[in-house]
C-alpha atoms as a PDB file:
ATOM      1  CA  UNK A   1     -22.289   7.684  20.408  1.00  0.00           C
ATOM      2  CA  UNK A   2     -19.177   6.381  20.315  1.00  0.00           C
ATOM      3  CA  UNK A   3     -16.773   5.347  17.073  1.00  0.00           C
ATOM      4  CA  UNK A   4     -15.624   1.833  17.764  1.00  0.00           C
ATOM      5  CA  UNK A   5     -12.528   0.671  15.401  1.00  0.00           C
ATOM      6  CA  UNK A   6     -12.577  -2.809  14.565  1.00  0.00           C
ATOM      7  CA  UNK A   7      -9.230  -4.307  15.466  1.00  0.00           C
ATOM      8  CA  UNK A   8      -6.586  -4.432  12.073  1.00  0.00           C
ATOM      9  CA  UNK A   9      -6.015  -7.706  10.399  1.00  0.00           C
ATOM     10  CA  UNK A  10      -2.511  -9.059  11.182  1.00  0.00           C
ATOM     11  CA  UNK A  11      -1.595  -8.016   7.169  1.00  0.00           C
ATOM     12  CA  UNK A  12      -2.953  -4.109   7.657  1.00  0.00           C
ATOM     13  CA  UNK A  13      -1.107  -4.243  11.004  1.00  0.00           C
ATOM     14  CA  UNK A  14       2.093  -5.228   9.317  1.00  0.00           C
ATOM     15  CA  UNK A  15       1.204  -2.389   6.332  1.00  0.00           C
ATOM     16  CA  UNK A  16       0.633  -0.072   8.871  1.00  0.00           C
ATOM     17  CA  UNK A  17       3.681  -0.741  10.731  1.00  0.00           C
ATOM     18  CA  UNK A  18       6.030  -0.248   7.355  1.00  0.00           C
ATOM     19  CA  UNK A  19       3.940   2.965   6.810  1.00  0.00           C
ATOM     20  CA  UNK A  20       5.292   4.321  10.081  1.00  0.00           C
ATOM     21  CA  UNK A  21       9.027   2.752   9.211  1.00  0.00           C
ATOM     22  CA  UNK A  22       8.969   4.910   5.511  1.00  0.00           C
ATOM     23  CA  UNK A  23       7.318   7.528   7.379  1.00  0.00           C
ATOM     24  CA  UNK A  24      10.438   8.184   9.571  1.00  0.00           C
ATOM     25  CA  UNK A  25      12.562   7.621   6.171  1.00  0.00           C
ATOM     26  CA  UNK A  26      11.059  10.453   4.319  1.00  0.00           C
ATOM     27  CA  UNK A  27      11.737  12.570   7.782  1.00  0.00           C
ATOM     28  CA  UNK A  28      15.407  11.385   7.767  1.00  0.00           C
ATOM     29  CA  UNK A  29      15.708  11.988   3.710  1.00  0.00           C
ATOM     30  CA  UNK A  30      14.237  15.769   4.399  1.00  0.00           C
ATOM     31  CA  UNK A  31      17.011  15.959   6.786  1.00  0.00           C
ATOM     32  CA  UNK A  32      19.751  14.922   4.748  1.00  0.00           C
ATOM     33  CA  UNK A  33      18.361  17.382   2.044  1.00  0.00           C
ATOM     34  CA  UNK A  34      18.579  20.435   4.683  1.00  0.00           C
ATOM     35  CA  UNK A  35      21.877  19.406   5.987  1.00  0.00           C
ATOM     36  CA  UNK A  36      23.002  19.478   1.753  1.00  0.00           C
ATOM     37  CA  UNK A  37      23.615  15.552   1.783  1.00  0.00           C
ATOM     38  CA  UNK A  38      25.576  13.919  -0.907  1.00  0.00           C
ATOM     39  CA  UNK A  39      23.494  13.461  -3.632  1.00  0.00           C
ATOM     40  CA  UNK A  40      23.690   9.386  -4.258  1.00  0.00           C
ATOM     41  CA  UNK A  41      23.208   8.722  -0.274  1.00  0.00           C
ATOM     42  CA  UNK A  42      19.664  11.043  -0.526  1.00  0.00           C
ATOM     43  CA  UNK A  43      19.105   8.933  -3.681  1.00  0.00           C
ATOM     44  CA  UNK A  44      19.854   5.785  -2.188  1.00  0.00           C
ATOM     45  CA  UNK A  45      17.414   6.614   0.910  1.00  0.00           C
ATOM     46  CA  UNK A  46      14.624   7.644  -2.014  1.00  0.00           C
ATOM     47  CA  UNK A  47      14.928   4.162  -3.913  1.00  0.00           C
ATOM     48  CA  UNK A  48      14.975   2.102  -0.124  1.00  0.00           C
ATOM     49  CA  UNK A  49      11.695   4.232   0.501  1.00  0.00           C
ATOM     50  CA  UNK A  50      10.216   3.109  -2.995  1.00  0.00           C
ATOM     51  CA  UNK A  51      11.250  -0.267  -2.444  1.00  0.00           C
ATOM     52  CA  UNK A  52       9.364  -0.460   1.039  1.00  0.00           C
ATOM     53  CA  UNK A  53       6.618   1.242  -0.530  1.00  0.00           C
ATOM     54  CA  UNK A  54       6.143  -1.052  -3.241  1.00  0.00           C
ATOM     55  CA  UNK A  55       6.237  -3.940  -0.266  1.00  0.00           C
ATOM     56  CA  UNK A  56       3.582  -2.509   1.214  1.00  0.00           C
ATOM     57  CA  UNK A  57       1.526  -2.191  -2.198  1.00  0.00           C
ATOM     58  CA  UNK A  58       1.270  -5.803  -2.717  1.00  0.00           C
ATOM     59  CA  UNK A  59       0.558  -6.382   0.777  1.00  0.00           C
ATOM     60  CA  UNK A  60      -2.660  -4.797   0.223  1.00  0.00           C
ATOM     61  CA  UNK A  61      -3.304  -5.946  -3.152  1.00  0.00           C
ATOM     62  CA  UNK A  62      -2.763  -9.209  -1.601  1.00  0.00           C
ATOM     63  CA  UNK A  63      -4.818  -8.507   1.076  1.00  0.00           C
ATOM     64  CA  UNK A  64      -7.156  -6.804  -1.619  1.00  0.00           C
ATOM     65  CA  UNK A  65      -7.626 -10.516  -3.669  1.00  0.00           C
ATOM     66  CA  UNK A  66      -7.676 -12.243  -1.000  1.00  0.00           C
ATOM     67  CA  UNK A  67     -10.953 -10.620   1.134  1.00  0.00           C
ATOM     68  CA  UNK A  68     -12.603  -8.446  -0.752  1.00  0.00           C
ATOM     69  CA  UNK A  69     -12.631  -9.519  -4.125  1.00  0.00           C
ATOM     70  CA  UNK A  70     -13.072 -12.954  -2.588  1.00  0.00           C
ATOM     71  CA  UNK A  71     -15.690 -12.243  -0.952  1.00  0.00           C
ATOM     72  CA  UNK A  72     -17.673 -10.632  -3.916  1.00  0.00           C
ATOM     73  CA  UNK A  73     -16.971 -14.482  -5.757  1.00  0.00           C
ATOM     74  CA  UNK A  74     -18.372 -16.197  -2.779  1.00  0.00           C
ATOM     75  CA  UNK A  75     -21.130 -13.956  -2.718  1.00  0.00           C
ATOM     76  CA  UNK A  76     -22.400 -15.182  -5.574  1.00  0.00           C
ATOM     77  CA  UNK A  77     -23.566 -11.620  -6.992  1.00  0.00           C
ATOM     78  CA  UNK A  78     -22.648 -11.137 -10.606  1.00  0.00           C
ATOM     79  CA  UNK A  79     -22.995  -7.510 -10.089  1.00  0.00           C
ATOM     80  CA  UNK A  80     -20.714  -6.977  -7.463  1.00  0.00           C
ATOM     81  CA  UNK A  81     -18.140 -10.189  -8.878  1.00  0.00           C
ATOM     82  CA  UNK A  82     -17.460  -7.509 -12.070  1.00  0.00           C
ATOM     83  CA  UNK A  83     -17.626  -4.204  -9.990  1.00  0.00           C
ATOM     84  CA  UNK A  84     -14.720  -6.309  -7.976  1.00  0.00           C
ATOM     85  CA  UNK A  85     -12.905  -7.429 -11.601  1.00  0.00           C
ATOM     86  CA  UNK A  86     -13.285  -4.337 -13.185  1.00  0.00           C
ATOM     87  CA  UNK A  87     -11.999  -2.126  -9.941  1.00  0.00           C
ATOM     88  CA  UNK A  88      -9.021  -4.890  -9.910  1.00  0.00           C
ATOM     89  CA  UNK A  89      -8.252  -4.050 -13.515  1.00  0.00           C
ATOM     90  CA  UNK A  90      -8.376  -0.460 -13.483  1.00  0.00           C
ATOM     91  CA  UNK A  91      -6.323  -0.260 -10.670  1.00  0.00           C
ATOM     92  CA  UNK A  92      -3.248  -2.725 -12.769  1.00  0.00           C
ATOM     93  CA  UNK A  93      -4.149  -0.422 -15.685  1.00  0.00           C
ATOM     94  CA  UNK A  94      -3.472   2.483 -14.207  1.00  0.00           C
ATOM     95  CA  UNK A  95      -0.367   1.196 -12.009  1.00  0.00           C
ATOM     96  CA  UNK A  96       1.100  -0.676 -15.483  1.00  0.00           C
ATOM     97  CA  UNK A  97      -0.061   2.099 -17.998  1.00  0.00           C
ATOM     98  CA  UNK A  98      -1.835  -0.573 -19.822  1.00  0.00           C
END
């Protein structure tokens, strides 16, 4: 038996593809670091890798609202509507310190 992927959304594609963009940033930024960089220029890499990481977070949050939790509102089950809410809010909570 064979494991067959289903084919990335267009939004997880473009996630993915920053991924692999920050992933070659943080490679670069460990480089600088061995090479004994000037400070600012390693922290201005760190806060462009942030920034892109942040991008990506609210692609899939966006992504997040948009499918799953819309889903469990279409779905009409009140059970799996809160488990959706509640997983929503604990996630903010926990990304806002709320």
């Amino acid at each position: 038996m064979t494991d067959v992927q289903t084919p990335l959304t267009p939004a997880r594609e473009k996630s993915l593809n920053r991924l692999k963009r920050v992933e070659g940033q943080v490679r670069g930024i460990a480089r600088m670091i061995e090479d004994d960089r000037y400070c600012i220029d390693v922290l201005t890499q760190l806060s462009a890798v942030k920034s892109a990481l942040a991008a990506v977070e609210g692609e899939i949050l966006k992504d997040h609202a948009s499918h799953c939790v819309a889903y469990a509102i279409e779905s009409g089950d009140a059970g799996d509507q809160k488990a959706k809410l509640d997983e929503l809010i604990g996630l903010l909570a926990k990304h806002y310190r709320l």
